[in-house]
N, C-alpha and C. Protein backbone atom coordinates (compact mmCIF):
# COMPACT_ATOMS: atom_id res chain seq x y z
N UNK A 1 94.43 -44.60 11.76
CA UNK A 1 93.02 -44.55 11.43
C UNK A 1 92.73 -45.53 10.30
N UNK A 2 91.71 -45.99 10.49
CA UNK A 2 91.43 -47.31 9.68
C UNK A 2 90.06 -46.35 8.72
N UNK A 3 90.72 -46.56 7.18
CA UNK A 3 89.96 -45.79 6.16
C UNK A 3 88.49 -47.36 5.35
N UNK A 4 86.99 -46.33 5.59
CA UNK A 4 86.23 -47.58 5.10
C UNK A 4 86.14 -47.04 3.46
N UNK A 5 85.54 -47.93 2.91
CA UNK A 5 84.86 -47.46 1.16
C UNK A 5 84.09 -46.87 0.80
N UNK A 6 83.76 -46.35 0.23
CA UNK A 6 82.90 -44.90 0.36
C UNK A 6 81.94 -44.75 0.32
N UNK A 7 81.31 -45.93 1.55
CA UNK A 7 79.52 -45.96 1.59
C UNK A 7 79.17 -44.92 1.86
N UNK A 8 79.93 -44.28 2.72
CA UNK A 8 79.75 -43.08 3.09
C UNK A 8 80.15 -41.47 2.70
N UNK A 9 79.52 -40.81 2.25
CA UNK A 9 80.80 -39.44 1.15
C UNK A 9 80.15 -38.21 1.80
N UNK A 10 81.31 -37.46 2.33
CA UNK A 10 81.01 -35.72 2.51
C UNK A 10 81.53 -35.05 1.16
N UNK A 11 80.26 -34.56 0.67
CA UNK A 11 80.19 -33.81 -0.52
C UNK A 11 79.13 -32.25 -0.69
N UNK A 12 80.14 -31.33 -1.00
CA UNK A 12 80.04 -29.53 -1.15
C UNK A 12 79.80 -29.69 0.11
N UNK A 13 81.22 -29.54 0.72
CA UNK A 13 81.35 -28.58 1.67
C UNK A 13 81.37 -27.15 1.50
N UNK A 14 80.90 -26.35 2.01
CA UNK A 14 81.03 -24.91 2.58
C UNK A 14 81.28 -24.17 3.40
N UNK A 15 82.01 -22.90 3.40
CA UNK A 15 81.89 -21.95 4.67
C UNK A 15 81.59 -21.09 4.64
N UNK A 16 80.72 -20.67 5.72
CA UNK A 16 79.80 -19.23 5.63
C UNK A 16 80.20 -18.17 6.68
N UNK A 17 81.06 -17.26 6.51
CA UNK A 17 81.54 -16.05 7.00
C UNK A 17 80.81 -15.04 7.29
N UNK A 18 80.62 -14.87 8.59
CA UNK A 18 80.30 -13.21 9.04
C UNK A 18 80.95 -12.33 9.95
N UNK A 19 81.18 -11.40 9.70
CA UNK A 19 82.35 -10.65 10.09
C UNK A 19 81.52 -9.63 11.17
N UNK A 20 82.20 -9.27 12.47
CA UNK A 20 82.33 -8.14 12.80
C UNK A 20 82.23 -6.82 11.95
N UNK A 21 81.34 -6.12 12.70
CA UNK A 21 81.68 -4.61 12.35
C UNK A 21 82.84 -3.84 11.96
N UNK A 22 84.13 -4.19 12.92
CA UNK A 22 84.82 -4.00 12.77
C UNK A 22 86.26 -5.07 12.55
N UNK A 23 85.63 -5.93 11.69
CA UNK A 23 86.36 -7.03 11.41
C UNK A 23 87.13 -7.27 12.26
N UNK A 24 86.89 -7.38 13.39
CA UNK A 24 88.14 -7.91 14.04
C UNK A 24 88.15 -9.24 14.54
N UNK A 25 86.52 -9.89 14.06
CA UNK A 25 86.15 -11.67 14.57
C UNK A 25 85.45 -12.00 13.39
N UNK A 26 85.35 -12.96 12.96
CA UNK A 26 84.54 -13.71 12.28
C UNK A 26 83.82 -15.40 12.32
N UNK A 27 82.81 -15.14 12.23
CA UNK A 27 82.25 -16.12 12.79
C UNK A 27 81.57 -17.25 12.13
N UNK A 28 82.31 -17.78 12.02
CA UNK A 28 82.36 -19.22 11.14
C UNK A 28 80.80 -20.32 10.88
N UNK A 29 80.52 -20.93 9.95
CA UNK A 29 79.50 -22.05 9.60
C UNK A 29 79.92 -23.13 8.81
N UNK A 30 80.22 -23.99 8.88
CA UNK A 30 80.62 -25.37 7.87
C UNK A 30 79.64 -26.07 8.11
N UNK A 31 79.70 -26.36 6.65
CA UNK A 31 78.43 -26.94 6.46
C UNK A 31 78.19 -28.21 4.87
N UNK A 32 78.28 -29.26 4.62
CA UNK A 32 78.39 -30.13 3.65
C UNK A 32 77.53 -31.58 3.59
N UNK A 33 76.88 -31.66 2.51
CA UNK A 33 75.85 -32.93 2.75
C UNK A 33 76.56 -34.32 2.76
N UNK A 34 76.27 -35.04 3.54
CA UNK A 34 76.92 -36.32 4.02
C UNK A 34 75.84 -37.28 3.73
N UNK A 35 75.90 -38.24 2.50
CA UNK A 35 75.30 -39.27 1.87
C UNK A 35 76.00 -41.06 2.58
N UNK A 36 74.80 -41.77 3.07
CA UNK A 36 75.08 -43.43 2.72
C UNK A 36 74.37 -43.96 1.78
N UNK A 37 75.28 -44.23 1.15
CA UNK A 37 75.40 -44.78 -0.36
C UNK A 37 74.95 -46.39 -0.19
N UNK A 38 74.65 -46.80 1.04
CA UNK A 38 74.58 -48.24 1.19
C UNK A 38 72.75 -48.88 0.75
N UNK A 39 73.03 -50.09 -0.12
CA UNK A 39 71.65 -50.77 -0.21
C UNK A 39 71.16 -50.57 0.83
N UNK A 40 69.77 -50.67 0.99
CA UNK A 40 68.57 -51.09 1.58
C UNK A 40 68.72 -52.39 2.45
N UNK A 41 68.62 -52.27 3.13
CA UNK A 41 69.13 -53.85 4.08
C UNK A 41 70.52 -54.27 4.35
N UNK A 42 71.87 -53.96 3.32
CA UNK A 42 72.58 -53.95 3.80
C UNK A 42 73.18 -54.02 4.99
N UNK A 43 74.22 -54.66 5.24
CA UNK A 43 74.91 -54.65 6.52
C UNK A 43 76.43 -53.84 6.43
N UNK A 44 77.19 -53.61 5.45
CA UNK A 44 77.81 -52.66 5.09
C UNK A 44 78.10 -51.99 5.53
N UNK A 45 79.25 -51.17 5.88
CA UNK A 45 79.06 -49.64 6.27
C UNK A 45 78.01 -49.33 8.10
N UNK A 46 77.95 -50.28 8.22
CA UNK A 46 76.74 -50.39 9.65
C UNK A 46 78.31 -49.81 10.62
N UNK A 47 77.37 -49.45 11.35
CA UNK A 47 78.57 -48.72 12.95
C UNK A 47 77.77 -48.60 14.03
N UNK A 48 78.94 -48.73 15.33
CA UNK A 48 78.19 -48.46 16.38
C UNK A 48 77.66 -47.28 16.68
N UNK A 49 76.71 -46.91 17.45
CA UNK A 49 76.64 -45.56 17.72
C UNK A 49 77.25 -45.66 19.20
N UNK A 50 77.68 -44.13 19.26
CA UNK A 50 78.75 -43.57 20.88
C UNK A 50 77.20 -43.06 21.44
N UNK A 51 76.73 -44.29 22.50
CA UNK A 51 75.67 -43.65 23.43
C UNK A 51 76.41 -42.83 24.26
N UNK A 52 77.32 -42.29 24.21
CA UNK A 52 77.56 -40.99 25.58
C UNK A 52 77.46 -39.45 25.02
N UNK A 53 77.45 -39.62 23.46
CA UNK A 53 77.25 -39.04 22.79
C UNK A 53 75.92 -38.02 22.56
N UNK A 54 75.05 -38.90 22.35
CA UNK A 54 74.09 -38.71 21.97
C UNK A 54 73.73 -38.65 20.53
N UNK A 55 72.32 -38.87 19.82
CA UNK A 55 72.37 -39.44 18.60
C UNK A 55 71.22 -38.16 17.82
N UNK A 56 71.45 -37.86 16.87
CA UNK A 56 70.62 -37.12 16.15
C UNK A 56 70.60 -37.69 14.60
N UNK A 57 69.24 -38.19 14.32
CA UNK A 57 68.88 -38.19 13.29
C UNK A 57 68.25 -37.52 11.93
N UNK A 58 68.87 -38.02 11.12
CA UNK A 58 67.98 -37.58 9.77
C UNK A 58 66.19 -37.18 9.58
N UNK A 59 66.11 -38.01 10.36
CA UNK A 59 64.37 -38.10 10.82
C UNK A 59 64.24 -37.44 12.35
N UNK A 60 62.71 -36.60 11.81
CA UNK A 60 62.64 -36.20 13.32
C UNK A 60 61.59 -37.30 14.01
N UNK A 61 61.56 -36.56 15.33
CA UNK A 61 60.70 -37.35 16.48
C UNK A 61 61.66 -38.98 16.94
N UNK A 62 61.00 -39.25 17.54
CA UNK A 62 61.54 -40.23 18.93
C UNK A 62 62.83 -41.25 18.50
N UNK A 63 63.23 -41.44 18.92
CA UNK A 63 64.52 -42.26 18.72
C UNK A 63 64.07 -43.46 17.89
N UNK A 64 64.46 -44.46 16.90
CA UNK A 64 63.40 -45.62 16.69
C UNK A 64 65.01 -46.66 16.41
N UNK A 65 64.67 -47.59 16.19
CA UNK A 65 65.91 -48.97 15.80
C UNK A 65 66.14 -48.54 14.60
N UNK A 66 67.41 -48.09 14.16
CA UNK A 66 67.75 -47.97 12.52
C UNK A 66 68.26 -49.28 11.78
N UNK A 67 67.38 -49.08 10.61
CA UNK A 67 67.53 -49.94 9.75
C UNK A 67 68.66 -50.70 9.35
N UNK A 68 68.99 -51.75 8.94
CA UNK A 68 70.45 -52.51 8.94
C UNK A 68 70.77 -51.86 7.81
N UNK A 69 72.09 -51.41 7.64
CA UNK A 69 72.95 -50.66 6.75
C UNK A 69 73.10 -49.04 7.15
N UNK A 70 72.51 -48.49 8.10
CA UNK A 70 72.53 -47.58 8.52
C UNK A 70 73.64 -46.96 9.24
N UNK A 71 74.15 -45.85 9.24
CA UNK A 71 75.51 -45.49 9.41
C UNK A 71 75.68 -44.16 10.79
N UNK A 72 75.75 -44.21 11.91
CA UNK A 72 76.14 -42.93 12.41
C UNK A 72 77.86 -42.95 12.72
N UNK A 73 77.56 -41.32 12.96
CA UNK A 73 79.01 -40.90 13.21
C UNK A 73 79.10 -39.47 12.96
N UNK A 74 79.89 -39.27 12.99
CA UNK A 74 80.01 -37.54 12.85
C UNK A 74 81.12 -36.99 11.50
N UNK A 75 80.76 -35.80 11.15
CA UNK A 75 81.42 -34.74 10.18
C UNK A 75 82.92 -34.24 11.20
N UNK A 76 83.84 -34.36 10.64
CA UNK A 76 84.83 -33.73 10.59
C UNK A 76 85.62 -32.95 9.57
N UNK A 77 85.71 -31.34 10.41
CA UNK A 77 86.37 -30.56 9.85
C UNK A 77 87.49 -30.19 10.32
N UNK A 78 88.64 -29.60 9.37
CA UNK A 78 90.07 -29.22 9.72
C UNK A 78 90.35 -27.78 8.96
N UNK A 79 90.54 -26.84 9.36
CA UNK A 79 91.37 -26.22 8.78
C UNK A 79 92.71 -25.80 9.66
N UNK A 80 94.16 -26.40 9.03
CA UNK A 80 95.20 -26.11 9.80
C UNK A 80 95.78 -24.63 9.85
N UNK A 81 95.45 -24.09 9.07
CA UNK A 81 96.14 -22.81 8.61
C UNK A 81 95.28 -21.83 9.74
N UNK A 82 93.91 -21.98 10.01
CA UNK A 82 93.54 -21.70 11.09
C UNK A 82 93.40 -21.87 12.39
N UNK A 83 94.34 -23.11 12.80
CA UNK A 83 93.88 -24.08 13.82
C UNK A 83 92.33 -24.45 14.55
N UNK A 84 91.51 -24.48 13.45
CA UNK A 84 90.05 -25.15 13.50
C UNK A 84 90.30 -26.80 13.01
N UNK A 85 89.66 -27.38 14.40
CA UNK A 85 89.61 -28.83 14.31
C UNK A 85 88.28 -29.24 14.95
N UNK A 86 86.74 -29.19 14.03
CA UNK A 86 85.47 -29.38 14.50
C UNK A 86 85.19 -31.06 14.42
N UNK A 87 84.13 -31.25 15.21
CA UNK A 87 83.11 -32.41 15.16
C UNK A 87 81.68 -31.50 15.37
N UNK A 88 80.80 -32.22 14.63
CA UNK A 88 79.11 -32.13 14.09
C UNK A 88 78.90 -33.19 15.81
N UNK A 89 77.53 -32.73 16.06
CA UNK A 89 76.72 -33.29 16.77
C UNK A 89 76.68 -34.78 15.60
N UNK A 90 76.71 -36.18 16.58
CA UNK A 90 76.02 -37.44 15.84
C UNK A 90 75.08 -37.38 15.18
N UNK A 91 74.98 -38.16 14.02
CA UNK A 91 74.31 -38.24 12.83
C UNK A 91 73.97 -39.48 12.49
N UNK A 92 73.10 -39.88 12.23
CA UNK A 92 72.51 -41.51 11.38
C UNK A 92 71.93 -41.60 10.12
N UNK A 93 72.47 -42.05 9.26
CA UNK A 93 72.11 -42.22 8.27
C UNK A 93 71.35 -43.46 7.90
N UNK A 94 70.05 -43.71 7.20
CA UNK A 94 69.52 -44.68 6.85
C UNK A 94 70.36 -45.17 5.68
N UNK A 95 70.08 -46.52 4.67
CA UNK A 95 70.76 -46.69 3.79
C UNK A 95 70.13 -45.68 2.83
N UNK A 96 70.64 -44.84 1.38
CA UNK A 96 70.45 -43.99 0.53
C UNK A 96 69.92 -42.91 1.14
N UNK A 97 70.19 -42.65 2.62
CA UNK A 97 69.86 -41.11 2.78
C UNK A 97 70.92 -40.08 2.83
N UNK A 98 70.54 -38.61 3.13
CA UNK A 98 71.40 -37.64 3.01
C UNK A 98 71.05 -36.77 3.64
N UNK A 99 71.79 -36.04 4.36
CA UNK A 99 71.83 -35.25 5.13
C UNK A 99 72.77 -33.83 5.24
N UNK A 100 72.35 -32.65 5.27
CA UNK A 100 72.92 -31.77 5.39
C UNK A 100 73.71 -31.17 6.59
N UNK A 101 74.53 -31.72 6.76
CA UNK A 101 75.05 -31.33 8.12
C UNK A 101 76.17 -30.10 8.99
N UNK A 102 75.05 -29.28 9.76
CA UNK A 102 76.13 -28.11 9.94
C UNK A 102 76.72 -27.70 10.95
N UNK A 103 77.79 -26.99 11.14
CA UNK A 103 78.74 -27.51 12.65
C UNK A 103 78.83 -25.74 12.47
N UNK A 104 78.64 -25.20 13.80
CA UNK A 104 78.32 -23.77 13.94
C UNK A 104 79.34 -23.37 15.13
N UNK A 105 79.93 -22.11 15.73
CA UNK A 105 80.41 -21.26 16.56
C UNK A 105 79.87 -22.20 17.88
N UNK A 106 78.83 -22.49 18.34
CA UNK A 106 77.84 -22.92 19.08
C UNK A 106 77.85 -24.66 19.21
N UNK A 107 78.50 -25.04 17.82
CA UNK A 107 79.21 -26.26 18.31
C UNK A 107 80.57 -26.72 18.76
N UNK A 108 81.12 -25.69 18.17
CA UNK A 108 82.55 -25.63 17.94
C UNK A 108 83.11 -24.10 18.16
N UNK A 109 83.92 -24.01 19.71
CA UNK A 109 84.10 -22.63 19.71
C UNK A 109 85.30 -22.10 19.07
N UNK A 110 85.46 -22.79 18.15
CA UNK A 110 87.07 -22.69 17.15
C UNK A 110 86.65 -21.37 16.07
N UNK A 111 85.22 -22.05 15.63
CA UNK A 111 84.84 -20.86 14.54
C UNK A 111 84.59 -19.93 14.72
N UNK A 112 84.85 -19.59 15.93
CA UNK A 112 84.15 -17.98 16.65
C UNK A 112 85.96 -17.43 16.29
N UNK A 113 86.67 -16.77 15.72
CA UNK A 113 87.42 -16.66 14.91
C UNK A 113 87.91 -15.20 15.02
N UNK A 114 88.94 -14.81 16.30
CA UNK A 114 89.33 -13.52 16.39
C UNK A 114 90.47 -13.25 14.78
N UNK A 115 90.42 -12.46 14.55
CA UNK A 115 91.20 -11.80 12.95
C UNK A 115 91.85 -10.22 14.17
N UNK A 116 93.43 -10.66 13.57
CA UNK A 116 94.58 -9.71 14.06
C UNK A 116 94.38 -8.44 12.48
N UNK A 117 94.48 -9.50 11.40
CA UNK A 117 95.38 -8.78 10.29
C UNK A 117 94.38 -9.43 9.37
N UNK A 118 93.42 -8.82 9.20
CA UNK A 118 92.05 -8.63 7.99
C UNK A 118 92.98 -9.18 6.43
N UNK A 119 93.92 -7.98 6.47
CA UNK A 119 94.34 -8.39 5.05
C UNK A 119 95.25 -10.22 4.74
N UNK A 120 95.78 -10.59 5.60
CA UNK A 120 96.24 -12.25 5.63
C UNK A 120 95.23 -13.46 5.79
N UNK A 121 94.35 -12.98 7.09
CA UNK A 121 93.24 -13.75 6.39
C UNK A 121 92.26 -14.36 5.67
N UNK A 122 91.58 -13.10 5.39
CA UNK A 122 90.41 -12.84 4.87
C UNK A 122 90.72 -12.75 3.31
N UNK A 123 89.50 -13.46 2.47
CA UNK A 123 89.63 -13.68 0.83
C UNK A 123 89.02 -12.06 0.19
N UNK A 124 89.88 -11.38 -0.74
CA UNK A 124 89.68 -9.68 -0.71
C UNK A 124 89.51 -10.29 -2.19
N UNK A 125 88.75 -9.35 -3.40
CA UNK A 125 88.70 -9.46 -4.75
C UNK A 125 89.99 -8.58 -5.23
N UNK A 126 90.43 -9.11 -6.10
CA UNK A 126 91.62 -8.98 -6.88
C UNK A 126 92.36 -7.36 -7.03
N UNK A 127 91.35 -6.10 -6.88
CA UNK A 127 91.76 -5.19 -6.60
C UNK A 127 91.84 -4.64 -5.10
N UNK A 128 91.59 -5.63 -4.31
CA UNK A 128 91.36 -4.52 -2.69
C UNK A 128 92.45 -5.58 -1.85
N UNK A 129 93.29 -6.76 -2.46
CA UNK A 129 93.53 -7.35 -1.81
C UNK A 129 94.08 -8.98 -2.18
N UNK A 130 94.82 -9.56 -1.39
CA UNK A 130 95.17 -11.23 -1.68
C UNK A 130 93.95 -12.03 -1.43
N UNK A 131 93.98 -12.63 -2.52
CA UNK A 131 92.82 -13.95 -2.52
C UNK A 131 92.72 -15.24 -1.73
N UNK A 132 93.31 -14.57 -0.54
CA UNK A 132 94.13 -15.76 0.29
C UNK A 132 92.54 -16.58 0.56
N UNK A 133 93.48 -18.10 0.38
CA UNK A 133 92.52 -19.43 0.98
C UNK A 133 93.57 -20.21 1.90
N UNK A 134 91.98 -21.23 2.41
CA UNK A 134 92.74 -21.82 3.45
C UNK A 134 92.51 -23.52 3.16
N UNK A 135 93.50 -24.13 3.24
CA UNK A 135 93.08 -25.67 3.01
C UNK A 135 91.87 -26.45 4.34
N UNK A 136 91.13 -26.92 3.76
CA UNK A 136 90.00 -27.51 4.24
C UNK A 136 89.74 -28.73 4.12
N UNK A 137 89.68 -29.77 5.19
CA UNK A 137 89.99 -31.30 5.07
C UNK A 137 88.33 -31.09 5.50
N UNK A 138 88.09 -32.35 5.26
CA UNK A 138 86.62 -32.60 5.91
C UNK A 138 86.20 -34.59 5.19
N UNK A 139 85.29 -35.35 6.86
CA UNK A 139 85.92 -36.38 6.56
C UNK A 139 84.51 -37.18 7.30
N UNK A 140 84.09 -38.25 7.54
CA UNK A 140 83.02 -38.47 8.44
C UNK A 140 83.41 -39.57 8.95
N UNK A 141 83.28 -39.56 10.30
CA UNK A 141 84.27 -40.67 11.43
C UNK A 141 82.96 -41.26 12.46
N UNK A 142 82.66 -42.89 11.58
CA UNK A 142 82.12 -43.28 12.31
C UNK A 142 82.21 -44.49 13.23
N UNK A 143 83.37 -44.30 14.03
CA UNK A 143 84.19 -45.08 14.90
C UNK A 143 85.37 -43.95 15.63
N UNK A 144 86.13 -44.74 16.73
CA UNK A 144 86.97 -44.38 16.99
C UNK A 144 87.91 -43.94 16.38
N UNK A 145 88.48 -44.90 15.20
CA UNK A 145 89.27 -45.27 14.52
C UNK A 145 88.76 -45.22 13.15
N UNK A 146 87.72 -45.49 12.60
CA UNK A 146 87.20 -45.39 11.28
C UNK A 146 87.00 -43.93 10.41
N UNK A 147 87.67 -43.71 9.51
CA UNK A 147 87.07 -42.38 8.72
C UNK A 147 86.77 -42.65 7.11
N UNK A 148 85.82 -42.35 6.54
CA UNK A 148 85.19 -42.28 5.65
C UNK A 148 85.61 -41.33 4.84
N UNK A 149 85.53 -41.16 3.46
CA UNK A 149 85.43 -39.85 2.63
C UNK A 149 85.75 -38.61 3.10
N UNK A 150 87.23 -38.86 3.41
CA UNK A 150 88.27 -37.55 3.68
C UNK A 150 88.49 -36.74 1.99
N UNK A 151 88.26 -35.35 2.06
CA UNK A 151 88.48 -34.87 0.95
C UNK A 151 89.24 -33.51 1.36
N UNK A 152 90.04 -33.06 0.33
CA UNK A 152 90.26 -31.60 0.86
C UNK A 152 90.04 -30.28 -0.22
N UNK A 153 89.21 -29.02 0.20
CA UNK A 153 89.04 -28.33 -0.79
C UNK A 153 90.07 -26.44 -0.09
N UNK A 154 89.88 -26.29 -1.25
CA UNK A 154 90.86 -24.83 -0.83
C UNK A 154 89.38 -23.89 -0.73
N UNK A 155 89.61 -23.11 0.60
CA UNK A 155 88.30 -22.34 1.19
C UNK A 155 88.54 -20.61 1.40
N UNK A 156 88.45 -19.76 0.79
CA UNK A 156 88.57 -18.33 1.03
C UNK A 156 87.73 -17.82 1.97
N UNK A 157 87.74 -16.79 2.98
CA UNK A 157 86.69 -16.45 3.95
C UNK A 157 86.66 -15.18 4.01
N UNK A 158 85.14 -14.20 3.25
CA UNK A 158 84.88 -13.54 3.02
C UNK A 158 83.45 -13.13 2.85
N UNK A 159 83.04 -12.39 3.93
CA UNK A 159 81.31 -11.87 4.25
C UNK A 159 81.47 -10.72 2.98
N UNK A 160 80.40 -11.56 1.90
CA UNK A 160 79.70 -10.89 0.96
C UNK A 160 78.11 -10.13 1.10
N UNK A 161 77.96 -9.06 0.88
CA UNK A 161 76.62 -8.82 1.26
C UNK A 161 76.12 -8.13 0.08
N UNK A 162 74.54 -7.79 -0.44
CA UNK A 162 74.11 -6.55 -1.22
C UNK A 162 73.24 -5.67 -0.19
N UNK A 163 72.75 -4.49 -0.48
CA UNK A 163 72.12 -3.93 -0.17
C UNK A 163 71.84 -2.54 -1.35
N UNK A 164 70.17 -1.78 -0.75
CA UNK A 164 70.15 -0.76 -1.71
C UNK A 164 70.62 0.59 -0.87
N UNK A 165 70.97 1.52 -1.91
CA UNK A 165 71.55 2.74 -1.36
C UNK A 165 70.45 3.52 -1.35
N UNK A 166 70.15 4.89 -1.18
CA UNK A 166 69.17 5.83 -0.67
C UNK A 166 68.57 5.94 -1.98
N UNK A 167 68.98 5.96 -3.06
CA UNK A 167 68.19 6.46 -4.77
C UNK A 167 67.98 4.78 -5.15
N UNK A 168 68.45 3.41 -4.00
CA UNK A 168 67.61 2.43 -5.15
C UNK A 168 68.63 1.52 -5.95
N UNK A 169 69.93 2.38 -6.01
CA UNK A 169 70.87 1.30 -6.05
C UNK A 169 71.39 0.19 -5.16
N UNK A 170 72.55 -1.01 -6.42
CA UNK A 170 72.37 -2.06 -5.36
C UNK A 170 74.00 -1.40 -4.96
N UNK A 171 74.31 -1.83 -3.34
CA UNK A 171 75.87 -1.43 -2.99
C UNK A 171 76.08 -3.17 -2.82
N UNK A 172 77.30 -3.29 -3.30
CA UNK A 172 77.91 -4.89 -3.43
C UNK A 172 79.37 -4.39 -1.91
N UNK A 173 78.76 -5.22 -0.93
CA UNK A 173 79.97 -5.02 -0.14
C UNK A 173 81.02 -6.57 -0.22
N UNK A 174 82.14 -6.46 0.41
CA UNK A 174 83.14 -7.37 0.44
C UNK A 174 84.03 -7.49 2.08
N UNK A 175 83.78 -7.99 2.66
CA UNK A 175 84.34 -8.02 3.69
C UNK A 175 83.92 -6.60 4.74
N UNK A 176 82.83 -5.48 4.50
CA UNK A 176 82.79 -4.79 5.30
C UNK A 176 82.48 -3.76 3.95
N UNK A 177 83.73 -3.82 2.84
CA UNK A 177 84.41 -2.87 2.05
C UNK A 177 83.30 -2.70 0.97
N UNK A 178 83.05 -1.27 0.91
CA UNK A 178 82.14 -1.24 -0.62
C UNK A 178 82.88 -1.25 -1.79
N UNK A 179 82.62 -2.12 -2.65
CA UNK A 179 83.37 -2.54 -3.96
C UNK A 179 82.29 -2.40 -5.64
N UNK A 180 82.84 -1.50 -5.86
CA UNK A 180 82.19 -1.13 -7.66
C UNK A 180 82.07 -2.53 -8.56
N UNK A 181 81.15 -3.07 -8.64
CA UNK A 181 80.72 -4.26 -9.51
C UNK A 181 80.29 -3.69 -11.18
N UNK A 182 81.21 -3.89 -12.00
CA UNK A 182 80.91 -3.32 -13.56
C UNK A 182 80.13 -4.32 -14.17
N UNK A 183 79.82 -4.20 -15.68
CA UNK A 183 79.44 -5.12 -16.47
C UNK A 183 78.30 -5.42 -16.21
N UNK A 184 77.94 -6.76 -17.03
CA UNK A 184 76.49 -7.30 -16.48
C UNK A 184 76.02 -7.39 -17.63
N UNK A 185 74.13 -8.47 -17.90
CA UNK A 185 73.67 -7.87 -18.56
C UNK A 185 73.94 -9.25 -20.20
């Protein structure tokens, strides 16, 4: 793979966890804003786009000629420890735009995410459990061969929720699990 300079950068990535009822799937969202950093007119950083693909832009409505310095290609995500290996629907970037780009269950049927053993996967708070994370590559490939701003962050996966209880309190859940939140204030 032929690495370009970092006209291009995937930066705060995220993952957004929701769990089964009965935890036994969880269902994945990655999601991280992808900036071209390239001048205005530039030629830089320019790529072909994959017409078999299909192209989705930053801008809505009709397809139009993008500006010279303009960048498509797609988000790539990895997590090995899960064997999740996504691509984002195509993306174009004008020069200095940014885009939030998110790769869902519905793009990628990797994140639809059966769980054997709740406690090895899943990120538990320090009393209910291991804080297990998972390494997370994420990279934007706009070529065959070309990848951009490969980074890797360590990712825990854990559906946090609040809700109120019958008198008005808040219940802080953790993976399903109701968990006593002290302090504050």
């Amino acid at each position: 793979m032929q690495s370009l300079p970092a006209a291009v950068s995937v930066r705060y990535p995220q993952v957004t966890t929701r769990l089964s009822k009965d935890a036994s799937e969880a269902q994945l969202e990655v999601l991280a804003d992808v900036t071209n950093w390239a001048a205005a007119g530039s030629a830089s950083g320019a790529s072909e786009t994959d017409s078999s693909a299909g192209s989705v832009s930053a801008e809505s409505g009709p397809a139009k000629q993008a500006p010279a310095g303009s960048v498509s290609g797609r988000l790539l995500v990895q997590i090995p420890g899960l064997n999740i290996s996504c691509k984002s629907k195509q993306v174009t970037l004008a020069p200095g735009d940014s885009l939030q780009v998110v790769i869902t269950s519905g793009d990628c049927p990797e994140l639809l995410l059966p769980i054997s053993d709740p406690a090895a996967v899943l990120w538990w708070p320090w009393q209910m459990g291991a804080a297990n994370q998972h390494e997370m590559t994420t990279s934007f490939q706009t070529g065959a061969d070309t990848i951009s701003s490969v980074s890797s962050h360590l990712v825990g996966l854990r559906d946090a929720s609040v809700s109120n209880d019958v008198n008005g309190n808040a219940v802080v859940r953790i993976n399903g699990k109701r968990i006593l939140v002290r302090g504050g204030g």
